[in-house]
N, C-alpha and C. Protein backbone atom coordinates (compact mmCIF):
# COMPACT_ATOMS: atom_id res chain seq x y z
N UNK A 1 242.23 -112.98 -6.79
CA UNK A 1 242.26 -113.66 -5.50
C UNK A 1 240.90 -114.25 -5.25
N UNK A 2 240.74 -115.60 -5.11
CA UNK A 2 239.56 -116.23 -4.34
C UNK A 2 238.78 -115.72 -3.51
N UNK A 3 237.47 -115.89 -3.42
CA UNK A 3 236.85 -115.65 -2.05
C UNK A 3 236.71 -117.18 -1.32
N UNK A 4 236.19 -117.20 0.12
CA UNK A 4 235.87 -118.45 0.49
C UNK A 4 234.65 -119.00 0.44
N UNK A 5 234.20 -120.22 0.38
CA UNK A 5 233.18 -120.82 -0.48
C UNK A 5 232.00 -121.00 1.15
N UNK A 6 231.10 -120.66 0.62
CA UNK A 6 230.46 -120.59 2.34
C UNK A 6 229.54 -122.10 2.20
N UNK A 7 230.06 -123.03 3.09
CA UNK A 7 228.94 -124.21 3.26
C UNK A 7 227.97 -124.14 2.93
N UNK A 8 227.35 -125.18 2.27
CA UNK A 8 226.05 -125.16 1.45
C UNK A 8 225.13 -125.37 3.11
N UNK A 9 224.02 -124.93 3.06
CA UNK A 9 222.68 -125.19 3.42
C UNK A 9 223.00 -124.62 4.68
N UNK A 10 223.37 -123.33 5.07
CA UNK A 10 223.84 -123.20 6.52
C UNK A 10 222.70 -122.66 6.77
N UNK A 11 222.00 -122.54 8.48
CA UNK A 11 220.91 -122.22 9.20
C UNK A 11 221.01 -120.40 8.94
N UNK A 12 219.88 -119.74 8.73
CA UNK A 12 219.81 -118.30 8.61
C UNK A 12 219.17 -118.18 10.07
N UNK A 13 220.01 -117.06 10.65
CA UNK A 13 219.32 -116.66 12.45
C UNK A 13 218.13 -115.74 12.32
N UNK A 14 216.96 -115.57 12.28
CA UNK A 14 215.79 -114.69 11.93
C UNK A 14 215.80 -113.31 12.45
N UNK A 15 215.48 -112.07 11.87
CA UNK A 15 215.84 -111.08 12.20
C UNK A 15 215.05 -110.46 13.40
N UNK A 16 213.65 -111.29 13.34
CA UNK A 16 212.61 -110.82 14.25
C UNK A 16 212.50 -111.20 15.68
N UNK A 17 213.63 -112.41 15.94
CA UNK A 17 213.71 -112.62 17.14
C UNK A 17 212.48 -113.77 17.37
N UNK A 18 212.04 -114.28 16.65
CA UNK A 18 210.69 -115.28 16.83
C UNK A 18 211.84 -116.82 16.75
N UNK A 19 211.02 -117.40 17.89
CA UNK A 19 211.36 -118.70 17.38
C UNK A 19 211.74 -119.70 16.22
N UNK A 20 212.69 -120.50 15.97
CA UNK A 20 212.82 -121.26 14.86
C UNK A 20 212.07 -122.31 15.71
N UNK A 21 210.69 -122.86 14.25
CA UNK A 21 210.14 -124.28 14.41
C UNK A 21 211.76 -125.17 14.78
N UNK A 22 210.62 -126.10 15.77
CA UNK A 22 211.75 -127.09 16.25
C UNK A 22 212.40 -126.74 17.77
N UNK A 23 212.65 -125.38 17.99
CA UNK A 23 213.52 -124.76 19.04
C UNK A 23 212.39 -124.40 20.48
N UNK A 24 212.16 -125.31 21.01
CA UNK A 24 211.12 -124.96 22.01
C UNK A 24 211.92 -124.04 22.75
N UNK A 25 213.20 -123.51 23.36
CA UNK A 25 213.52 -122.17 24.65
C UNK A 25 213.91 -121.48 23.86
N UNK A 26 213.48 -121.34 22.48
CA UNK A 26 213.87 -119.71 21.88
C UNK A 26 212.86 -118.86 21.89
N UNK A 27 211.91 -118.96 22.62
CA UNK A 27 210.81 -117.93 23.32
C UNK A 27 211.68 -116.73 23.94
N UNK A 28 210.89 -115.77 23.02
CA UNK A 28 211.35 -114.40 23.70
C UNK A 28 211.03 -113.66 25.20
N UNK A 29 211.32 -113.04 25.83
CA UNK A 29 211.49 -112.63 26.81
C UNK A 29 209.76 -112.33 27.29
N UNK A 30 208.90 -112.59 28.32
CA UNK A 30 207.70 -111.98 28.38
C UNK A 30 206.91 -113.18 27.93
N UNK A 31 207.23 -114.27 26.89
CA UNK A 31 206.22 -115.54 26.04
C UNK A 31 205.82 -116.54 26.75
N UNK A 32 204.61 -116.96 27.04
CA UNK A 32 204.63 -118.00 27.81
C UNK A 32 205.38 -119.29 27.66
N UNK A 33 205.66 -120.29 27.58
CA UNK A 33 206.37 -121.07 27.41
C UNK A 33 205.57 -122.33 26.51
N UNK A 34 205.78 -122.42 25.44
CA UNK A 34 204.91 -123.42 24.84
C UNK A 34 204.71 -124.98 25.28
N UNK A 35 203.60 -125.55 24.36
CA UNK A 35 203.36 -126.65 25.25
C UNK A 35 204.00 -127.58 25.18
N UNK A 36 204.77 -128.14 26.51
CA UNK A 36 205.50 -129.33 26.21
C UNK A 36 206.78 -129.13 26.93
N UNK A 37 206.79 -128.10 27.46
CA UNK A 37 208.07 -127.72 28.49
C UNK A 37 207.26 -128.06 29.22
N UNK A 38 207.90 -128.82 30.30
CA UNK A 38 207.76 -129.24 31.31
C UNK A 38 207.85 -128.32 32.62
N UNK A 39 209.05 -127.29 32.24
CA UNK A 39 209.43 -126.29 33.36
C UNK A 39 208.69 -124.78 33.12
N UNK A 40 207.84 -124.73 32.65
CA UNK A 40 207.40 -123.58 31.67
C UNK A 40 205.91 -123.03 32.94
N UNK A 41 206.02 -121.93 33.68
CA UNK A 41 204.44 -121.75 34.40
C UNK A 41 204.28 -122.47 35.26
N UNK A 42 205.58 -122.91 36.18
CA UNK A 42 204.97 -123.71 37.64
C UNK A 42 204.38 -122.62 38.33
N UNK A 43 203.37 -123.11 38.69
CA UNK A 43 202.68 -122.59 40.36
C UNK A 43 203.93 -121.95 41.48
N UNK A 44 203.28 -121.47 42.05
CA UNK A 44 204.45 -120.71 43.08
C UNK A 44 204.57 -121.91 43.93
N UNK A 45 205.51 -121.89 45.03
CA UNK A 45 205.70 -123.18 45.50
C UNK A 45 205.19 -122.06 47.00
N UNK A 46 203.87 -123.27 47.55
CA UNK A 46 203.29 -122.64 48.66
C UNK A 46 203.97 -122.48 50.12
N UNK A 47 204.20 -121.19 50.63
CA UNK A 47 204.84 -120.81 51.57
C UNK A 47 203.80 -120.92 52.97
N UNK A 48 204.44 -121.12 54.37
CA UNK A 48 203.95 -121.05 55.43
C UNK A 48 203.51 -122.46 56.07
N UNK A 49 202.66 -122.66 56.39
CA UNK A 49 201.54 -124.00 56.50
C UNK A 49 201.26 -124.70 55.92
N UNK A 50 201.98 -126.09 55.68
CA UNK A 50 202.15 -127.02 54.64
C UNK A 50 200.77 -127.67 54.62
N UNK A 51 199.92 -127.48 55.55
CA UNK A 51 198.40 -128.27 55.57
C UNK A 51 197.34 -126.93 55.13
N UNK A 52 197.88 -126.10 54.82
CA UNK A 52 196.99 -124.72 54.37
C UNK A 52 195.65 -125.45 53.68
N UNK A 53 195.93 -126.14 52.95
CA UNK A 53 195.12 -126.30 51.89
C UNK A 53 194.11 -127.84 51.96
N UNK A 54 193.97 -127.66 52.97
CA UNK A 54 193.15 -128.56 53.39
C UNK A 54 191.62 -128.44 54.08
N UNK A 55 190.82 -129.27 53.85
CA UNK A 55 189.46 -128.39 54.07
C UNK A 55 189.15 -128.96 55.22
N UNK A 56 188.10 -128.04 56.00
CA UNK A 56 187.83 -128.25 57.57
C UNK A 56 186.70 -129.77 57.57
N UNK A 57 187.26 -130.37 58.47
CA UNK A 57 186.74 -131.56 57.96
C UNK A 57 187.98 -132.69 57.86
N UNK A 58 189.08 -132.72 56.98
CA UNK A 58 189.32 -133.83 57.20
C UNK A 58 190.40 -134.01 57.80
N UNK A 59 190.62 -135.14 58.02
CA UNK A 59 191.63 -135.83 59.02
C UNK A 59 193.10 -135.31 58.98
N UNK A 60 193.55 -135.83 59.95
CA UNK A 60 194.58 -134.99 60.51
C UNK A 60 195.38 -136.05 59.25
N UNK A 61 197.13 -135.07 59.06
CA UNK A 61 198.00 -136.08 57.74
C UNK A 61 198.41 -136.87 58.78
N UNK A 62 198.84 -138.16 57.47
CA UNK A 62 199.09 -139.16 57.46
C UNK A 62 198.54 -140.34 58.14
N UNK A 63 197.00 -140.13 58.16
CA UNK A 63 195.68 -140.75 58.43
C UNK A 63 195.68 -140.55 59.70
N UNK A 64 196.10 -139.83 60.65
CA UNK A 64 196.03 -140.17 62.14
C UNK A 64 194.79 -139.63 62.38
N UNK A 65 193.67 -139.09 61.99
CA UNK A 65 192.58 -138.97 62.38
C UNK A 65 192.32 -137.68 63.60
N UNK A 66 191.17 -137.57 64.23
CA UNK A 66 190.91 -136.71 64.73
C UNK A 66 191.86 -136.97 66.56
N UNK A 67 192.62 -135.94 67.24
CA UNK A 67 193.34 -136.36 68.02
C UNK A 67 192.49 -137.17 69.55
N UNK A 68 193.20 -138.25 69.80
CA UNK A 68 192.66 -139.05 70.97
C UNK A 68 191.77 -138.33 72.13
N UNK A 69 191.00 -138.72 72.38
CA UNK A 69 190.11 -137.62 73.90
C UNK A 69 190.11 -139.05 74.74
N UNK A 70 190.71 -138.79 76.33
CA UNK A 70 190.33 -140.31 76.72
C UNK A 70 188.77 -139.97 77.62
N UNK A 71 188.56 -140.98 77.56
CA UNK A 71 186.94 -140.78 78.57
C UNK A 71 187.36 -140.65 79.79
N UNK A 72 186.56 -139.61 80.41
CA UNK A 72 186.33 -139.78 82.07
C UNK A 72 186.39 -140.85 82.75
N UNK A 73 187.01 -140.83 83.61
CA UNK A 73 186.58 -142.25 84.62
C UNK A 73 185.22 -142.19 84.91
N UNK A 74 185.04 -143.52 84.93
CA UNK A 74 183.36 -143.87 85.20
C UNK A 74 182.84 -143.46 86.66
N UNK A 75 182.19 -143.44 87.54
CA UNK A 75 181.63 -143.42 88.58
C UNK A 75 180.40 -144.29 88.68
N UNK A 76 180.35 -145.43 88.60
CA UNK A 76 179.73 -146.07 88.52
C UNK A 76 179.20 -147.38 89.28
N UNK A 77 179.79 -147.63 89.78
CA UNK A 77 180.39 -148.72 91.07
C UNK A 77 179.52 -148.81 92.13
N UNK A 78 177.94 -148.97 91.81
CA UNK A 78 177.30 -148.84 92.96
C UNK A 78 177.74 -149.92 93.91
N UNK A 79 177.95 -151.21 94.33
CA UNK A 79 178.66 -151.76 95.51
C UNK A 79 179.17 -151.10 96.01
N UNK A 80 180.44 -150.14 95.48
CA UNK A 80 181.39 -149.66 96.33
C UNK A 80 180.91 -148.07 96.68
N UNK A 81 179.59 -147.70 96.27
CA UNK A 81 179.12 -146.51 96.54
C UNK A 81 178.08 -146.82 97.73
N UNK A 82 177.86 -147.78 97.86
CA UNK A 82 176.84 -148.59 99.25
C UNK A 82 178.09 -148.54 100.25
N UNK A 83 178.82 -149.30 99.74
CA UNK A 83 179.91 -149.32 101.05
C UNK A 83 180.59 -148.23 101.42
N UNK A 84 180.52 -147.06 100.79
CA UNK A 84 181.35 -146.07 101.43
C UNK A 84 179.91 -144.85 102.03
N UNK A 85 178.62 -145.25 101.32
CA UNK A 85 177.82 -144.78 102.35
C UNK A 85 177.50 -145.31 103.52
N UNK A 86 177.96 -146.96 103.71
CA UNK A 86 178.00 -146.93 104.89
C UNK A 86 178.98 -146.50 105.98
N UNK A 87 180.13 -146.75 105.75
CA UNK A 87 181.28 -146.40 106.32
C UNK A 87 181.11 -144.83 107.02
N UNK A 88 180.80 -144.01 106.05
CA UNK A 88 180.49 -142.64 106.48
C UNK A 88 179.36 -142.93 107.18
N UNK A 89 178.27 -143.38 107.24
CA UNK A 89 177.53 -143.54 108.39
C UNK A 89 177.87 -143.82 109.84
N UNK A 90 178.08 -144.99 109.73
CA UNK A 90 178.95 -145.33 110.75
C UNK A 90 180.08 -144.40 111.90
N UNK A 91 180.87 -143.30 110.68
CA UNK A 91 181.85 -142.14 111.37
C UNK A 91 180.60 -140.97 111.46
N UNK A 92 179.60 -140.76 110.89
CA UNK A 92 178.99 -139.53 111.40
C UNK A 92 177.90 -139.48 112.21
N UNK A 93 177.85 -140.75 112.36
CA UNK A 93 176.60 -141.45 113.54
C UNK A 93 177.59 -141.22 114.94
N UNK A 94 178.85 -141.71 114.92
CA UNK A 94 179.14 -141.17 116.37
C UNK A 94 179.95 -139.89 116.52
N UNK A 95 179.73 -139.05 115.71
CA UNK A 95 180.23 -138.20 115.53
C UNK A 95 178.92 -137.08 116.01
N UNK A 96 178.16 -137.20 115.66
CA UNK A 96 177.05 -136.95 116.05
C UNK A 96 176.24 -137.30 117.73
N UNK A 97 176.56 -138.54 117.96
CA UNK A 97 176.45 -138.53 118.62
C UNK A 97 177.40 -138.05 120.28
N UNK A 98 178.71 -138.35 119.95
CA UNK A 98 179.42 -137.16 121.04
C UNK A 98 178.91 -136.27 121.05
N UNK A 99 178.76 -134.91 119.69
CA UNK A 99 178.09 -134.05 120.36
C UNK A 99 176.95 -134.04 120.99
N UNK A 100 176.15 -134.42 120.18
CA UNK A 100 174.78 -134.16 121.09
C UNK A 100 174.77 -134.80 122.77
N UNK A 101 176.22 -135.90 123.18
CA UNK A 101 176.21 -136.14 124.29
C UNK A 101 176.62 -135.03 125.25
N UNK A 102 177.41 -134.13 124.86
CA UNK A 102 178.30 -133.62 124.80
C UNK A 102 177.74 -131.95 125.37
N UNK A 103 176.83 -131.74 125.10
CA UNK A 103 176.01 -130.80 125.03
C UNK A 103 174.82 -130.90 125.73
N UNK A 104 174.15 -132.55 125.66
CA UNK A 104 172.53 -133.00 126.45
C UNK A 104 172.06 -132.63 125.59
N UNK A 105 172.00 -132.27 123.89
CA UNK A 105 170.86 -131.82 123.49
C UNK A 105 171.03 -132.40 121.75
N UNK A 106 170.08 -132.37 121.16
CA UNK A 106 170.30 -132.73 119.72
C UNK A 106 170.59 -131.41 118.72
N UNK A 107 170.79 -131.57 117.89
CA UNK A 107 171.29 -130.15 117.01
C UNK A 107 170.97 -130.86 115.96
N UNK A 108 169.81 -129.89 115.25
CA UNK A 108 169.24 -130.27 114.06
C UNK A 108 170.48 -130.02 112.90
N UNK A 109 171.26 -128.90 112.97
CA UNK A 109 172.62 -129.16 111.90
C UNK A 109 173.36 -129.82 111.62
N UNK A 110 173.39 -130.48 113.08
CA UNK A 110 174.37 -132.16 113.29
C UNK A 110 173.54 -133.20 112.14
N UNK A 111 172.40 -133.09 112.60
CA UNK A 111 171.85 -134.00 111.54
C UNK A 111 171.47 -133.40 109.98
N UNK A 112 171.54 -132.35 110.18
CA UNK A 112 171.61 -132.33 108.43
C UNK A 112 173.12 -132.42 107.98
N UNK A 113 174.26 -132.06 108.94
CA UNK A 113 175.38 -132.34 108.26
C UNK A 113 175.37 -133.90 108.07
N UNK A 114 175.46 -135.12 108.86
CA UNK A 114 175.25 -136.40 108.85
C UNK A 114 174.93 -136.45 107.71
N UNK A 115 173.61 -136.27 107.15
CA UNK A 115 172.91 -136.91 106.21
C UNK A 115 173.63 -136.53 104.69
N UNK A 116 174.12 -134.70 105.21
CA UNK A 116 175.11 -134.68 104.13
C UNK A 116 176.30 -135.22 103.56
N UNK A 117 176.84 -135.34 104.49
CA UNK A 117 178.36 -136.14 104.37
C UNK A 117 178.07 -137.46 103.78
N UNK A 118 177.28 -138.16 104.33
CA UNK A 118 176.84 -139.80 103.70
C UNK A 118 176.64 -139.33 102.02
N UNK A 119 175.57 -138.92 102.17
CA UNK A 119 174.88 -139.20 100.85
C UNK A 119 176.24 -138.65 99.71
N UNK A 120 176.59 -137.23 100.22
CA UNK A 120 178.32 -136.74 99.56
C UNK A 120 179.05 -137.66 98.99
N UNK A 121 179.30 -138.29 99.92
CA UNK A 121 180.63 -139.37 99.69
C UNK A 121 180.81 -140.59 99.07
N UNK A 122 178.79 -141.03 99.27
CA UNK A 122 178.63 -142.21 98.45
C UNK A 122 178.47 -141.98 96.68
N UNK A 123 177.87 -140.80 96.89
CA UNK A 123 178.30 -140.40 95.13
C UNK A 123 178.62 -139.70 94.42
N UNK A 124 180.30 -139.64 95.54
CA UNK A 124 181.21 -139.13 94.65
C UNK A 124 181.63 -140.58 94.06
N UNK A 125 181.88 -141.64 94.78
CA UNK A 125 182.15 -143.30 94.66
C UNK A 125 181.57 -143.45 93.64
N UNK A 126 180.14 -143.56 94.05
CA UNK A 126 178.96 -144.59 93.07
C UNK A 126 178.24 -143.90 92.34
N UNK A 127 178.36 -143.02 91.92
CA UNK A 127 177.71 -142.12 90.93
C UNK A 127 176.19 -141.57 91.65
N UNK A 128 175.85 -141.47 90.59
CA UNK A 128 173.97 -140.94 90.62
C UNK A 128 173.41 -141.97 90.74
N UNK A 129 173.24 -143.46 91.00
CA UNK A 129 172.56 -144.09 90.87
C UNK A 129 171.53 -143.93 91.57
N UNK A 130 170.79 -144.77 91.61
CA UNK A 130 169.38 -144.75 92.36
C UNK A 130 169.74 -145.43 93.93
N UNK A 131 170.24 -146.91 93.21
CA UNK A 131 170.16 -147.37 94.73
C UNK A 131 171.46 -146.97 95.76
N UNK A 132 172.50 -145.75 95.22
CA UNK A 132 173.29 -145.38 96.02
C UNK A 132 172.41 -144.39 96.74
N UNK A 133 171.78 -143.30 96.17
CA UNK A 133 171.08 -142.44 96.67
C UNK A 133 169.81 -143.49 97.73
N UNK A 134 169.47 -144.28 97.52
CA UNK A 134 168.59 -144.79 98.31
C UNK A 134 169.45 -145.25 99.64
N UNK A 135 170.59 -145.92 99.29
CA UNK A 135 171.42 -146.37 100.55
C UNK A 135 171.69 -145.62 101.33
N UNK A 136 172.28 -144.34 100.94
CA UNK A 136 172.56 -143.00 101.19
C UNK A 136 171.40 -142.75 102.49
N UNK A 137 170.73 -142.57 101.76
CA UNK A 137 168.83 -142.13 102.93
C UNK A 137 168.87 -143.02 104.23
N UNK A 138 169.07 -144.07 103.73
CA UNK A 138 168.69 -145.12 104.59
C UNK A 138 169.81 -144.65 105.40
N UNK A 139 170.76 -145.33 105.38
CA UNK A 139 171.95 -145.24 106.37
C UNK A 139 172.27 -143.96 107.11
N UNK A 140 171.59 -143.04 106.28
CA UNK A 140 171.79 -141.55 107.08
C UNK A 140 170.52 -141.46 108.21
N UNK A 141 169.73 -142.12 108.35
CA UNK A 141 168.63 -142.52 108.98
C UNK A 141 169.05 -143.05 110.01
N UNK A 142 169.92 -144.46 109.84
CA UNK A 142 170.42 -145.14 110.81
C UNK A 142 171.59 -144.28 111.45
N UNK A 143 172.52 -143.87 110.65
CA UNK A 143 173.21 -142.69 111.33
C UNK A 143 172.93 -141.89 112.57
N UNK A 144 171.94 -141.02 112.18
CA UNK A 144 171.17 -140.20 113.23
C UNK A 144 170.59 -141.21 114.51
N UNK A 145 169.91 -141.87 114.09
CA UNK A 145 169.76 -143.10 115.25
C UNK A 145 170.50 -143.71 116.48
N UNK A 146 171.20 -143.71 115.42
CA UNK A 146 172.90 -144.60 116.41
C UNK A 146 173.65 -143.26 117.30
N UNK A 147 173.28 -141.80 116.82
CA UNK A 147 173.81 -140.70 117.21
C UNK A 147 172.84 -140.34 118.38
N UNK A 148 172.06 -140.75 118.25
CA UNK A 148 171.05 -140.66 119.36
C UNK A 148 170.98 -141.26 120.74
N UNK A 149 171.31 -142.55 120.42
CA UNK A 149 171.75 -143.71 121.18
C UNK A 149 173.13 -143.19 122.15
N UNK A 150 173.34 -143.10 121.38
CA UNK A 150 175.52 -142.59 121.97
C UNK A 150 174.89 -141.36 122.91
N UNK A 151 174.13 -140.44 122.43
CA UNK A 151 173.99 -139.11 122.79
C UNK A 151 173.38 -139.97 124.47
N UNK A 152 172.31 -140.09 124.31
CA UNK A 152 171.55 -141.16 125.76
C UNK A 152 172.64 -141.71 126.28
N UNK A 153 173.28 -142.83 125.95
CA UNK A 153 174.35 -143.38 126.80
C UNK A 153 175.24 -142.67 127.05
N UNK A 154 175.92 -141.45 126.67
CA UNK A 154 176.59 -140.71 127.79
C UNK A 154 176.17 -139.87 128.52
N UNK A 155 175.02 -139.22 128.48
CA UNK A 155 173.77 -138.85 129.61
C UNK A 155 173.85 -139.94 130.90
N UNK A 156 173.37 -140.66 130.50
CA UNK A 156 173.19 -142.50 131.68
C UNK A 156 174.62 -142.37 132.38
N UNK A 157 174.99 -142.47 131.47
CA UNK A 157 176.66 -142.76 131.93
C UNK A 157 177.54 -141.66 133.50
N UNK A 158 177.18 -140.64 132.43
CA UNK A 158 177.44 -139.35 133.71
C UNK A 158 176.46 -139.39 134.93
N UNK A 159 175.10 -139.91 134.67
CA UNK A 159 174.37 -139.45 135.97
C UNK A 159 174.72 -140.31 136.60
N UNK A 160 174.51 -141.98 136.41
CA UNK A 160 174.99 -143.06 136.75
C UNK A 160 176.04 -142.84 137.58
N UNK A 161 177.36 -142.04 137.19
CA UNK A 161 178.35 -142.11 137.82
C UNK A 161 179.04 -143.86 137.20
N UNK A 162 178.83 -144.39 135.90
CA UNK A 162 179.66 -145.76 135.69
C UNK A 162 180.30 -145.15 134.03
N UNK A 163 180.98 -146.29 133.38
CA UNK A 163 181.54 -145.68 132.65
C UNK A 163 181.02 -146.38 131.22
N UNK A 164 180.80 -145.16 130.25
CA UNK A 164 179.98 -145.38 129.13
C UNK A 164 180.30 -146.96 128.29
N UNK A 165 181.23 -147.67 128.08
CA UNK A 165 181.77 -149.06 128.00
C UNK A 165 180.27 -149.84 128.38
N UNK A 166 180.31 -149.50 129.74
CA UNK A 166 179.78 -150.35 130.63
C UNK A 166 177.95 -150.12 130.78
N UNK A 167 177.69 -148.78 130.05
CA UNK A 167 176.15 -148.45 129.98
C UNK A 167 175.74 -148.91 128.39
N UNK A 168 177.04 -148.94 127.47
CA UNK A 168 176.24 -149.47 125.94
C UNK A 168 176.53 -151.35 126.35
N UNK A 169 177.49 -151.36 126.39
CA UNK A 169 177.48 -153.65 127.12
C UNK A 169 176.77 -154.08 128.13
N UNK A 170 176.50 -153.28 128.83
CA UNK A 170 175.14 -154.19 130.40
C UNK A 170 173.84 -153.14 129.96
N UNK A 171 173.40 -152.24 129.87
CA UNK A 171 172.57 -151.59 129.97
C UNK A 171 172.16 -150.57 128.64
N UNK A 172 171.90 -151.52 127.62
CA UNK A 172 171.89 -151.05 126.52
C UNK A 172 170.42 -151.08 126.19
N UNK A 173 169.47 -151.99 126.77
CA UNK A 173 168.39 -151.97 126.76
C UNK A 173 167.48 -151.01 127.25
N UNK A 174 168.12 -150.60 128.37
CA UNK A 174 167.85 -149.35 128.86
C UNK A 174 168.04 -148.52 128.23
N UNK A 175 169.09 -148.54 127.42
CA UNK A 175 169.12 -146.96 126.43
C UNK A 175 168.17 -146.79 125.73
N UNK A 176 167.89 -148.02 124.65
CA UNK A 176 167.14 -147.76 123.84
C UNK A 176 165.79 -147.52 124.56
N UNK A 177 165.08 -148.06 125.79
CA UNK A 177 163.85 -147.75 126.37
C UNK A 177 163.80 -146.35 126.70
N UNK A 178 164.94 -145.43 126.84
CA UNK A 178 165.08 -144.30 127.36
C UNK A 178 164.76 -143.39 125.78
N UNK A 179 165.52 -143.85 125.14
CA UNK A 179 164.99 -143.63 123.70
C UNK A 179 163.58 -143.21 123.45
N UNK A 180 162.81 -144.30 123.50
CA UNK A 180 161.41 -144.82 122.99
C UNK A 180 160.81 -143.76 123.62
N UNK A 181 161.25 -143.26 125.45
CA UNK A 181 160.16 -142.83 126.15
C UNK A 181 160.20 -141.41 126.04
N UNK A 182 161.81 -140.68 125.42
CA UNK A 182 161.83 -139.37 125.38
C UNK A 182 161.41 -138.97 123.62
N UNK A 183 161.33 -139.68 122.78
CA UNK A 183 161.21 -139.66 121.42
C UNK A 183 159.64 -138.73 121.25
N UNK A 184 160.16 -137.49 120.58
CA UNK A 184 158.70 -136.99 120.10
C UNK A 184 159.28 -136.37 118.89
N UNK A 185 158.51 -135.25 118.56
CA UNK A 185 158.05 -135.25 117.30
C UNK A 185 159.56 -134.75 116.54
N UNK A 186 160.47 -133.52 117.30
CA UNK A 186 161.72 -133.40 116.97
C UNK A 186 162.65 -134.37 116.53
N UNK A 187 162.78 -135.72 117.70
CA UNK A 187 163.39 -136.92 117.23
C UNK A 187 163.21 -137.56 115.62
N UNK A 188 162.03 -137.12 115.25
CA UNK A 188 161.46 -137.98 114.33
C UNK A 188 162.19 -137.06 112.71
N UNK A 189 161.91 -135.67 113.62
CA UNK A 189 162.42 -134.58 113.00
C UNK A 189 163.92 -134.84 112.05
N UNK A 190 164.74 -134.91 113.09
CA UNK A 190 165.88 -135.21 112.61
C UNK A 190 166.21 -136.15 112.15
N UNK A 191 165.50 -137.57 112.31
CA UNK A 191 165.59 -138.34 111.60
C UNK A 191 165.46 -138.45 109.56
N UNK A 192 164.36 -137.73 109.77
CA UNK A 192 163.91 -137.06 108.18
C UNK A 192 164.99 -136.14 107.63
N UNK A 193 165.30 -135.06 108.78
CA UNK A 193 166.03 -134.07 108.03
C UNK A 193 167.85 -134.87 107.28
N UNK A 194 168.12 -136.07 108.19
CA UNK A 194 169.56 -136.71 107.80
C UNK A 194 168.83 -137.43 106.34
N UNK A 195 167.86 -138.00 106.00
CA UNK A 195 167.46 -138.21 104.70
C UNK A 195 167.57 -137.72 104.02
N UNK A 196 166.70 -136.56 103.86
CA UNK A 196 167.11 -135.36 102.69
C UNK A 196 168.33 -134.85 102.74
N UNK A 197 168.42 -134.53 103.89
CA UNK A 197 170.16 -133.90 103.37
C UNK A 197 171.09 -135.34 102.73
N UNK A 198 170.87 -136.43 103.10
CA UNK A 198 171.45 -136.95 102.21
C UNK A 198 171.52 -137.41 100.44
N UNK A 199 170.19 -137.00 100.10
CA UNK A 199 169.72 -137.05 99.01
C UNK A 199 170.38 -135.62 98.59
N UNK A 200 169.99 -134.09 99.11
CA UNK A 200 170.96 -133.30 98.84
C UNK A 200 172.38 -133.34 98.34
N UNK A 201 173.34 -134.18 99.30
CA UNK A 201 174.43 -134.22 99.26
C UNK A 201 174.58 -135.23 98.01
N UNK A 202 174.14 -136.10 97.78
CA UNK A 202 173.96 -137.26 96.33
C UNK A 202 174.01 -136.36 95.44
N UNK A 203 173.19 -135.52 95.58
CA UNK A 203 172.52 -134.98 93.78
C UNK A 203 173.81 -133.48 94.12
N UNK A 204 174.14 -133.21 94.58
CA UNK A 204 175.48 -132.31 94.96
C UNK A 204 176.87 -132.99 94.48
N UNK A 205 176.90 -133.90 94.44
CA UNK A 205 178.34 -134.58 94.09
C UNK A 205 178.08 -135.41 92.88
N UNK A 206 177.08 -135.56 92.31
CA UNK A 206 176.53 -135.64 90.87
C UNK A 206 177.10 -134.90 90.05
């Protein structure tokens, strides 16, 4: 009886388990993967924080750069920091002056508040400038002045027996002479003190 004829040149499987040249995934279990696999020793694929790996310093992804900050509003506007020290002059000059009419007497707090409120208000408006703070002085000057005035004409007014309208429109000259003749060194006083406090109140809202 025949045996069967075994194909010439058939492949022998190696006993040792080593690769056949030619066969790059017949790497045994534990082998690194030789060169030229493509899939052989990837890196772990990085978990968590996809920007982990980025160094302090650069820009935020996809070029957007460091995030927007907008600037402060300016304060800068000296015109409109003149005009609102005057305005407040104007309201704390007779504000000032009721009381002190109000009373017959001057109140040195009246005038340091005056001088405060002006100089306050003009730079919160107009910033630090110079010539707000100078307007500031000034007008808190005139402030106190005009508070003085008011304070006299409703004095006049009451003794008079006429009505204050009618002692600042006919007899205003008289006020201010009444002014001139009671003015000493206190008057002068408060005049100074609504300055500084307005320079106070400037460099306070700075």
């Amino acid at each position: 009886m025949s045996q069967p004829v075994q194909p010439p040149n058939q492949p022998q499987q190696p006993f040792d388990g080593q690769p056949v040249d030619g066969n790059p995934y017949a790497g045994g279990p534990g082998q690194g993967a030789p060169a030229g696999n493509p899939y052989g020793q990837q890196p772990p694929a990085p978990t968590g924080n996809p920007f982990a790996g980025q160094q302090p310093g650069q820009g935020a992804p996809f070029g957007g750069g460091a995030p927007f900050t907008p600037a402060p509003p300016a304060r800068n506007n000296v015109l409109l920091g003149v005009a609102v020290a005057l305005g407040a002059a104007i309201v704390a000059g007779i504000l000032y002056g009721v009381i002190a009419g109000s009373i017959e007497r001057e109140v040195g707090y009246a005038a340091v508040g005056v001088g405060f409120l002006v100089g306050f208000a003009a730079s919160k408006v107009g910033g630090s400038n110079p010539a707000v703070i100078a307007a500031s002085a000034v007008f808190s000057i005139g402030a106190v002045y005009v508070g003085q005035l008011i304070g006299i004409s409703m004095i006049l007014a009451d003794v008079a027996q006429i009505p204050f309208s009618e002692v600042v429109g006919d007899h205003f000259d008289a006020v201010t002479k009444a002014w001139s003749q009671e003015a000493d060194f206190m008057t002068y006083l408060f005049l100074g003190l609504g300055a500084v406090a307005a320079v106070g109140g400037a460099k306070k809202a700075g």
